[in-house]
C-alpha atoms as a PDB file:
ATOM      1  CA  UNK A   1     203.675 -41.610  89.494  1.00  0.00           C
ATOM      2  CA  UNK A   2     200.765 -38.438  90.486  1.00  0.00           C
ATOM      3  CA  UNK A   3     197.298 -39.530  89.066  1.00  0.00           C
ATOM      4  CA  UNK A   4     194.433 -37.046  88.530  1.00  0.00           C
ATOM      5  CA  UNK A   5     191.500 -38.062  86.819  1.00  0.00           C
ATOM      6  CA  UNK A   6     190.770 -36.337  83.728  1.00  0.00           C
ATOM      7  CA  UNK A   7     187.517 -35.055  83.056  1.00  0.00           C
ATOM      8  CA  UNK A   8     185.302 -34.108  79.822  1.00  0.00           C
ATOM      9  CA  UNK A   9     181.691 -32.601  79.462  1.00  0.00           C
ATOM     10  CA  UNK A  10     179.954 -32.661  76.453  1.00  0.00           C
ATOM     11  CA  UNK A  11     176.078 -31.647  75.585  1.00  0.00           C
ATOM     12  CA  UNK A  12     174.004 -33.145  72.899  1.00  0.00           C
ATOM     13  CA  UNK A  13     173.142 -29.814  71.497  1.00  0.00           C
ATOM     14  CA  UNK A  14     175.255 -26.555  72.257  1.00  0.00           C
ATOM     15  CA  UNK A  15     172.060 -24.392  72.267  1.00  0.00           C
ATOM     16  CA  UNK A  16     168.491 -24.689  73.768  1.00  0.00           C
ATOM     17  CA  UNK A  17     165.250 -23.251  73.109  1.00  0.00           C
ATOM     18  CA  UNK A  18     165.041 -20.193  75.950  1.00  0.00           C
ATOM     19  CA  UNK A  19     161.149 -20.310  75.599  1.00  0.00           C
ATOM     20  CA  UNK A  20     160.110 -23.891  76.684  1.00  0.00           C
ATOM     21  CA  UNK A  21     161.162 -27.037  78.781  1.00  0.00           C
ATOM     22  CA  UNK A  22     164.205 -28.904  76.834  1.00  0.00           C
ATOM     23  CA  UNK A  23     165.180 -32.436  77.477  1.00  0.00           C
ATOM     24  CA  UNK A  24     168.740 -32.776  76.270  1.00  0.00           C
ATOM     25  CA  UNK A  25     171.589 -35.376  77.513  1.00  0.00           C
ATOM     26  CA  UNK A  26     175.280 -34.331  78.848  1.00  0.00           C
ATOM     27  CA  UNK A  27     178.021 -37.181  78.186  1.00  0.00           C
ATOM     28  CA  UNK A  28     180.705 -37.369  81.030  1.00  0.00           C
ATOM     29  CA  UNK A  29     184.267 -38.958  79.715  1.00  0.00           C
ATOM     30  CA  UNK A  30     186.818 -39.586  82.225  1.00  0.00           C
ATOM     31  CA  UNK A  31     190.233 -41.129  82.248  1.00  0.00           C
ATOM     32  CA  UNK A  32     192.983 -41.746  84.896  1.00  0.00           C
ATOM     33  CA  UNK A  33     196.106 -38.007  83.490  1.00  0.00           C
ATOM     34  CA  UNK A  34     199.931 -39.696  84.802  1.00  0.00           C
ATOM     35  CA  UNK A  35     202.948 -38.586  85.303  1.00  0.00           C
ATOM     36  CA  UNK A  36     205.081 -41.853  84.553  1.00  0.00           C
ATOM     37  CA  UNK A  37     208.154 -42.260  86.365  1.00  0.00           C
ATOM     38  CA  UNK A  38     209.093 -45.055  83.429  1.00  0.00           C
ATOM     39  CA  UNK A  39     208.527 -45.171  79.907  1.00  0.00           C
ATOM     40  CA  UNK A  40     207.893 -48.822  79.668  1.00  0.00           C
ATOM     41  CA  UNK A  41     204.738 -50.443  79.435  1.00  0.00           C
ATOM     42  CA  UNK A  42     202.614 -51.834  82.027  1.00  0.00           C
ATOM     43  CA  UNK A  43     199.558 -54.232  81.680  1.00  0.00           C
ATOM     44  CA  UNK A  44     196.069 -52.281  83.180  1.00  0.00           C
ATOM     45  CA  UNK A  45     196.688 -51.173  86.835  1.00  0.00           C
ATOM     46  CA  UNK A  46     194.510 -49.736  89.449  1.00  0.00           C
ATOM     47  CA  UNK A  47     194.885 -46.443  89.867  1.00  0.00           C
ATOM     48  CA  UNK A  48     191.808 -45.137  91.661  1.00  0.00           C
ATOM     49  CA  UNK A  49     188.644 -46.923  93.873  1.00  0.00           C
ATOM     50  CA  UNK A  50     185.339 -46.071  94.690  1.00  0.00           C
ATOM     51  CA  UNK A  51     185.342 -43.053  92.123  1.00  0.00           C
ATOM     52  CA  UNK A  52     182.228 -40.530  92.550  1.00  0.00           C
ATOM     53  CA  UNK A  53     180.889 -37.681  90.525  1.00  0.00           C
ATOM     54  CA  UNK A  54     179.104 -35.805  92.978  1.00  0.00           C
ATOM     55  CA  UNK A  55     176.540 -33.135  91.063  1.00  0.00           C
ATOM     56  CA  UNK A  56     175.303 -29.431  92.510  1.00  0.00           C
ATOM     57  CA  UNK A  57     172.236 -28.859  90.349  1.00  0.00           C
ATOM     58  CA  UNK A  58     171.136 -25.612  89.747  1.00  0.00           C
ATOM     59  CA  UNK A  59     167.243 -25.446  90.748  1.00  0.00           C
ATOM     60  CA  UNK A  60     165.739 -25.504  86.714  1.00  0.00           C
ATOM     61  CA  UNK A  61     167.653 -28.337  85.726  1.00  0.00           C
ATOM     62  CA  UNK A  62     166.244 -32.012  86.537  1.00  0.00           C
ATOM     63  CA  UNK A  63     168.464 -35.294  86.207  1.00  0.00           C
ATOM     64  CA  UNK A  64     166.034 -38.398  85.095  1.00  0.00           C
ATOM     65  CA  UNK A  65     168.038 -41.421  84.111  1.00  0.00           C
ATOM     66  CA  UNK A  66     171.769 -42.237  84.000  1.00  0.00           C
ATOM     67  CA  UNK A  67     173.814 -44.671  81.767  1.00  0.00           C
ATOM     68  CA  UNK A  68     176.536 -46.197  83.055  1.00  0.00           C
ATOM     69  CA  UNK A  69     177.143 -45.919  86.462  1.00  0.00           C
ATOM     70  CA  UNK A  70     176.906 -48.130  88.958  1.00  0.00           C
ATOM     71  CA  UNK A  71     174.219 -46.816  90.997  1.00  0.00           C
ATOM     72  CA  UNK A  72     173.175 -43.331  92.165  1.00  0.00           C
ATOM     73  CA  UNK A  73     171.655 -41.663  95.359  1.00  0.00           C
ATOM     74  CA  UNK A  74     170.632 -38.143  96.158  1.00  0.00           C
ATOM     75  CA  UNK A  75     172.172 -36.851  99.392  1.00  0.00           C
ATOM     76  CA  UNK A  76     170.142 -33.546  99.252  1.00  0.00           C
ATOM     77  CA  UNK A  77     167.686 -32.240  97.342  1.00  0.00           C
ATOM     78  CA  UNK A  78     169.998 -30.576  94.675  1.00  0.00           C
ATOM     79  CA  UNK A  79     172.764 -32.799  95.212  1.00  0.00           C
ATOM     80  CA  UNK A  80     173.331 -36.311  93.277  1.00  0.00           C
ATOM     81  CA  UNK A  81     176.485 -38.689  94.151  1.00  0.00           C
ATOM     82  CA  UNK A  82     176.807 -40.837  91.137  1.00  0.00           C
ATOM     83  CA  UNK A  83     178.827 -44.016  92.045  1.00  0.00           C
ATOM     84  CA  UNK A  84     181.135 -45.303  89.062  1.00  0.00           C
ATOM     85  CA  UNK A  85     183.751 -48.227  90.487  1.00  0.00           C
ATOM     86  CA  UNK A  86     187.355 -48.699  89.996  1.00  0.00           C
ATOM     87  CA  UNK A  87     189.157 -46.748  87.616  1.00  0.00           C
ATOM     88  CA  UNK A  88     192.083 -48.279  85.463  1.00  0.00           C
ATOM     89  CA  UNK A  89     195.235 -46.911  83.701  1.00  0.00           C
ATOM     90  CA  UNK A  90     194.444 -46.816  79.692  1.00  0.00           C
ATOM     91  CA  UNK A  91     190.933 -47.014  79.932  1.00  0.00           C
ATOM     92  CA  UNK A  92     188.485 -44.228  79.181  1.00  0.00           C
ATOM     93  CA  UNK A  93     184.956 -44.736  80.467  1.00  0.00           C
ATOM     94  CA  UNK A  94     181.573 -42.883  79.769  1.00  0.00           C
ATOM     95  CA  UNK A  95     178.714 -42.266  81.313  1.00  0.00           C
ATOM     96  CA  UNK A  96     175.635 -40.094  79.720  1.00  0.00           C
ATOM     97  CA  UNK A  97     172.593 -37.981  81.748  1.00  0.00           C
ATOM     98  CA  UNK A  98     169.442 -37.388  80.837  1.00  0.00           C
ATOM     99  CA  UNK A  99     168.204 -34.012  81.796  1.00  0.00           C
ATOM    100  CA  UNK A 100     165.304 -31.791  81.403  1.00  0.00           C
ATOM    101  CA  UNK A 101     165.755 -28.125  81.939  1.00  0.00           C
ATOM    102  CA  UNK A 102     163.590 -25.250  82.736  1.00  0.00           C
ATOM    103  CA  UNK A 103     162.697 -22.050  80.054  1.00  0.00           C
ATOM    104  CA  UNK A 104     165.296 -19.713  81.009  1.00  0.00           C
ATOM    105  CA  UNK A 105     166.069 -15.920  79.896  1.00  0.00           C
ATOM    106  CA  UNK A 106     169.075 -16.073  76.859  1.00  0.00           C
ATOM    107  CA  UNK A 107     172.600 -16.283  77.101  1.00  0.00           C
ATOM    108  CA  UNK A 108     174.803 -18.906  78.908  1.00  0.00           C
ATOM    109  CA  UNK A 109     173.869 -19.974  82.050  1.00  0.00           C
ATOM    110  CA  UNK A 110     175.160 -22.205  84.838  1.00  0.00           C
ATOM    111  CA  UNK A 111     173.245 -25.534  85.388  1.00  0.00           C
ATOM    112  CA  UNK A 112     175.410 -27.762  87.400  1.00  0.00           C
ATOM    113  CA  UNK A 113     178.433 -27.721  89.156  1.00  0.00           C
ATOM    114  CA  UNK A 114     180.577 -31.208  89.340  1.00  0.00           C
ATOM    115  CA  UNK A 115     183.053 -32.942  91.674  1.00  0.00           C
ATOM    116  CA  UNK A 116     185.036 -35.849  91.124  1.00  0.00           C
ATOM    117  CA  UNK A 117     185.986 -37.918  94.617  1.00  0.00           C
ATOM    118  CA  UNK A 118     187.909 -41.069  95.012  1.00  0.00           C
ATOM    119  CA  UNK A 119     190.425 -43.347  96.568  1.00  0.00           C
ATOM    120  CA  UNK A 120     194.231 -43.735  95.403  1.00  0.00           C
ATOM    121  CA  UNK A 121     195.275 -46.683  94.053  1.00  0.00           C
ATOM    122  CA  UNK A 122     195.317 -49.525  96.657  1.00  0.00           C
ATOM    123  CA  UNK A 123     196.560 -47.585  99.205  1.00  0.00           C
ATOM    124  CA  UNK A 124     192.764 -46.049  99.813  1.00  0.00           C
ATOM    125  CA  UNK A 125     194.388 -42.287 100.594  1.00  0.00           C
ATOM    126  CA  UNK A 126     191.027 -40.080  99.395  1.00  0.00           C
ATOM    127  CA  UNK A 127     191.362 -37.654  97.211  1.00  0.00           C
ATOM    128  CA  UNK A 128     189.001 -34.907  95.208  1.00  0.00           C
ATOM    129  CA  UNK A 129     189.523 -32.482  92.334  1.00  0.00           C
ATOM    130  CA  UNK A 130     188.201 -29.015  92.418  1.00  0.00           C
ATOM    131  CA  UNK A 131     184.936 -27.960  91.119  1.00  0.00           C
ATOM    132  CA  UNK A 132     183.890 -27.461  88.050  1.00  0.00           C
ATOM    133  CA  UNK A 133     180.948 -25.469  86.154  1.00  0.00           C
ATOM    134  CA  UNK A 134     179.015 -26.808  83.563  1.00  0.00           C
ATOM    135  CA  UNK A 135     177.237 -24.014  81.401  1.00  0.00           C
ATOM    136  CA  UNK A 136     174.997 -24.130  78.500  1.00  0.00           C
ATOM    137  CA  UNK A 137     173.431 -21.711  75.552  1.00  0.00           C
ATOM    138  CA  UNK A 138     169.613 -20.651  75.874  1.00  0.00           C
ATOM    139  CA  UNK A 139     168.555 -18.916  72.714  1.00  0.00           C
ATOM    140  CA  UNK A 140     165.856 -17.590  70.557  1.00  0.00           C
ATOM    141  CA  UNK A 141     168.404 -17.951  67.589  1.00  0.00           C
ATOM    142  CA  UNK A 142     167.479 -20.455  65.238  1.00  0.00           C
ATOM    143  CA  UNK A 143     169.408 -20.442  62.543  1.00  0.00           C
ATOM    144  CA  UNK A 144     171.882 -21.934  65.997  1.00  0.00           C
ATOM    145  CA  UNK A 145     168.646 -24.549  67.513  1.00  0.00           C
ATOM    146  CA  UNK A 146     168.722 -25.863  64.134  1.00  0.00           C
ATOM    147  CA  UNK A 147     172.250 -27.056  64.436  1.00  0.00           C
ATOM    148  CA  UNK A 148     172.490 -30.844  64.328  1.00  0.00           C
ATOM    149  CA  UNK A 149     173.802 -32.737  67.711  1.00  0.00           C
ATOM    150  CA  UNK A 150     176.459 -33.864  68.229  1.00  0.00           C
ATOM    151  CA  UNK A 151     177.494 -36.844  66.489  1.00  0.00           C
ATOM    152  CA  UNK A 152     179.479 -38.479  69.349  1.00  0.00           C
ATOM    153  CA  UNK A 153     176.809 -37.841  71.924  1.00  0.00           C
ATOM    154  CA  UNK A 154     174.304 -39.872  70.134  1.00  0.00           C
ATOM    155  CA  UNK A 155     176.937 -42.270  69.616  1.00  0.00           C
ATOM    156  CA  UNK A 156     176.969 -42.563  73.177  1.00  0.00           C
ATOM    157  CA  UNK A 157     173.563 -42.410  74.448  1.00  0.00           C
ATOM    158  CA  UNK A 158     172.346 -45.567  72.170  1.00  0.00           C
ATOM    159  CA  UNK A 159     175.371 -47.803  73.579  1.00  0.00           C
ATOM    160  CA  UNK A 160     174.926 -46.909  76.832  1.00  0.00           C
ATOM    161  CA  UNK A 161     171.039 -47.354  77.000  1.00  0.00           C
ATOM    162  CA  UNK A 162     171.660 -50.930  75.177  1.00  0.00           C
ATOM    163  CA  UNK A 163     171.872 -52.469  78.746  1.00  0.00           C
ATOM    164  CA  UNK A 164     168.625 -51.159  79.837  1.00  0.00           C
ATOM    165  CA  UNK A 165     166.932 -52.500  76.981  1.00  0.00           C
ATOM    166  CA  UNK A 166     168.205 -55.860  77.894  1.00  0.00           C
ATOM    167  CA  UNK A 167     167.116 -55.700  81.557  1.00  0.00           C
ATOM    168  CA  UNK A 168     163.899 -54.210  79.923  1.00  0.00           C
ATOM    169  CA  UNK A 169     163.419 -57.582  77.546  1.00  0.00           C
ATOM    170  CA  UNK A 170     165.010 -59.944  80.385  1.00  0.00           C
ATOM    171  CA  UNK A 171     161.817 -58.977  82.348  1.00  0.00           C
ATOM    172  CA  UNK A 172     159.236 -59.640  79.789  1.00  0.00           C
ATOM    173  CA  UNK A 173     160.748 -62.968  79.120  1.00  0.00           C
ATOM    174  CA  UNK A 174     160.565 -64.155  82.673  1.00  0.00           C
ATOM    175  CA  UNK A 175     156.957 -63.035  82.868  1.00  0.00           C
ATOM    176  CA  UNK A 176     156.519 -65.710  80.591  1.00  0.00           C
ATOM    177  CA  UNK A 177     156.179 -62.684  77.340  1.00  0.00           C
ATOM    178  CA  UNK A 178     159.017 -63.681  74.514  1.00  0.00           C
ATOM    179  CA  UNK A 179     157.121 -61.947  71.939  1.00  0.00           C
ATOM    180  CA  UNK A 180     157.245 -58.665  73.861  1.00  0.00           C
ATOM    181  CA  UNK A 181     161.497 -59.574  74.851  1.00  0.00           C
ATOM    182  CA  UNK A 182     161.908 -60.296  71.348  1.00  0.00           C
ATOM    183  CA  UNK A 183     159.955 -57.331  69.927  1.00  0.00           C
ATOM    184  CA  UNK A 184     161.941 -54.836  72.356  1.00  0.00           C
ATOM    185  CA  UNK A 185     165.438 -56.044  71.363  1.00  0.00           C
ATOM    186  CA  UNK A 186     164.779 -56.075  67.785  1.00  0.00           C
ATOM    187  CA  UNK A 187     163.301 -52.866  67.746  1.00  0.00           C
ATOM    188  CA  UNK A 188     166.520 -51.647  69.678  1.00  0.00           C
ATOM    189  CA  UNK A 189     168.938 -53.663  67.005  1.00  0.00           C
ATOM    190  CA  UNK A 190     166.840 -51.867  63.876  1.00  0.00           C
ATOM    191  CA  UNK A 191     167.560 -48.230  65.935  1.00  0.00           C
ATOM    192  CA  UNK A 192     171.325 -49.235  65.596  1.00  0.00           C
ATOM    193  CA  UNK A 193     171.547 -50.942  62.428  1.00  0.00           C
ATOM    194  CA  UNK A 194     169.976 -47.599  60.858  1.00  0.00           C
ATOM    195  CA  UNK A 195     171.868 -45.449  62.947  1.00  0.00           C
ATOM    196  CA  UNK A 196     175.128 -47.466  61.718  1.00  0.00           C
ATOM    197  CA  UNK A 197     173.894 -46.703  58.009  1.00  0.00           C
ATOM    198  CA  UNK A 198     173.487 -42.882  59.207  1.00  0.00           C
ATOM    199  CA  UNK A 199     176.661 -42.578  61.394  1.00  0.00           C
ATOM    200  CA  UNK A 200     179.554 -44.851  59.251  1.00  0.00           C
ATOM    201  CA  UNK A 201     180.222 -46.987  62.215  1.00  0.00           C
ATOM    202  CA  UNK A 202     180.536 -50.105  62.132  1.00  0.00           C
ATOM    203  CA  UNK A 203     180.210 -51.047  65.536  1.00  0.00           C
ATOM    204  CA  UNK A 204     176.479 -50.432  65.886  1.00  0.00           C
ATOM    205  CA  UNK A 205     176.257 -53.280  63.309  1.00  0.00           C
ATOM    206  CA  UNK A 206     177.746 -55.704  65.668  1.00  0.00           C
ATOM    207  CA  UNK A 207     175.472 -54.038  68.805  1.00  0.00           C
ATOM    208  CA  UNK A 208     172.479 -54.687  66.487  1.00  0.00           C
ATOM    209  CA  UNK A 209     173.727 -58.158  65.700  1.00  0.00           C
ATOM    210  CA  UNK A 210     173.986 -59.008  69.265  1.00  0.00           C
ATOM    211  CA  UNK A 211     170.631 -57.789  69.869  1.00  0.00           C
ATOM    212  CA  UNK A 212     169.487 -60.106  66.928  1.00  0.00           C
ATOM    213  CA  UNK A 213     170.966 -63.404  68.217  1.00  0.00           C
ATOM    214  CA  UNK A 214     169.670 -62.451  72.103  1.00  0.00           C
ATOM    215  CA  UNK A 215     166.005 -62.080  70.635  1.00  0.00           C
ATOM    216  CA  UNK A 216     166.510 -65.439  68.646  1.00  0.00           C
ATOM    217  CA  UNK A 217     167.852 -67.588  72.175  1.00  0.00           C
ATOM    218  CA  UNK A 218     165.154 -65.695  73.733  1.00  0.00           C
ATOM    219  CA  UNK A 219     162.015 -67.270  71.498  1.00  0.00           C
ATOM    220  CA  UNK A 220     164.127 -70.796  71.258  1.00  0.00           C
ATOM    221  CA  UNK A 221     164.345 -70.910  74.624  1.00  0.00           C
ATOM    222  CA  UNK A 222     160.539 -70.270  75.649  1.00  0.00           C
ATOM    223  CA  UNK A 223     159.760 -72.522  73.215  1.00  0.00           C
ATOM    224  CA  UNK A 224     161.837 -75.060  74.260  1.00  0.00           C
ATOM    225  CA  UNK A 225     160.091 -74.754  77.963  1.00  0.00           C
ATOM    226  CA  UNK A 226     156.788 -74.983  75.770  1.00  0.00           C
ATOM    227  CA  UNK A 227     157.184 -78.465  74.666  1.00  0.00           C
ATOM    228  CA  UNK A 228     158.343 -79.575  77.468  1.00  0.00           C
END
């Protein structure tokens, strides 16, 4: 069967203030596109390794973090190669980027340009997609800054930060802090329960549940290596 990987680019908020410095997030969704040769169903296969985005940024746009890759390096000054693993059929994955960019003129304008690069199956034979521009909306208009965000975005950007948190806490706690672990994840699992309340989804219940009963083993646990 031909495999492509399928690509989708979505900001945060359509439109950005053209007078100041905006810090806005772009989520990246990608997915192995097939041609099957047979209609019967398979259980998850390997269909690409060692996929990269690489990323041509335009000189007023600045990448800070990145959630959910695998790691990241910067070959050039305006060039980032963000690495993201094995891709399988059936299985979308998502990553979000945290961006600041610089007060520009109105109107739509070019920020980054994106590649996708990886290795066939388990065969290895490398292969890349074209290029493809990313734009966004400057404006003074703000009847469209007020917009809301987009729902799915946000969705996005709190479960893919959860993991950071974690490390975040996981660090206080071996510094011999608890208090400060616990305090961080239940912060985070309040941010999702209310976000769950504001969004309909259940899921963020169970994320903030998680977070509950990690912050609980967390304050057992030092105080467990307490008495002894």
């Amino acid at each position: 069967m031909d495999m492509e990987i399928e690509a989708s680019y979505f900001w945060d908020h359509e439109y950005i203030f053209a007078g100041s410095t905006n810090k806005i997030y772009l989520l990246v969704q990608w997915s192995a596109c097939m041609t099957p040769t047979t209609r019967r169903k398979s259980t998850p296969k390997l269909l690409a390794r060692d996929v990269e985005l690489y990323l041509w940024l335009e000189p007023y746009i600045l990448v800070g973090n990145i959630y959910g890759c695998e790691g990241m390096k910067r070959s050039q000054q305006q060039l980032l190669i963000v690495q993201l693993g094995h891709l399988y059929n059936g299985i979308r994955q998502s990553l979000v980027i945290e961006c600041t960019l610089l007060s520009q003129t109105p109107g739509e304008k070019h920020v980054l340009s994106a590649q996708w690069r990886y290795k066939e199956g388990s065969r290895g034979r490398a292969r890349q997609r074209s290029v493809e521009e990313i734009y966004i909306h400057y404006s003074y208009d703000l009847g469209r800054l007020r917009n809301s965000g987009d729902i799915n975005v946000e969705k996005h950007i709190k479960l893919l930060k959860t993991p950071t948190v974690i490390k975040e806490a996981d660090k206080w706690f071996n510094l011999g802090e608890a208090d400060h672990a616990e305090f961080i994840l239940r912060r985070k699992g309040d941010e999702l329960l209310l976000f769950a309340i504001h969004s309909g989804d259940p899921k963020f219940i169970e994320e903030a549940e998680t977070l509950y009963r990690l912050s609980k083993q967390y304050v057992d646990a030092y105080q467990g290596i307490s008495l002894d």
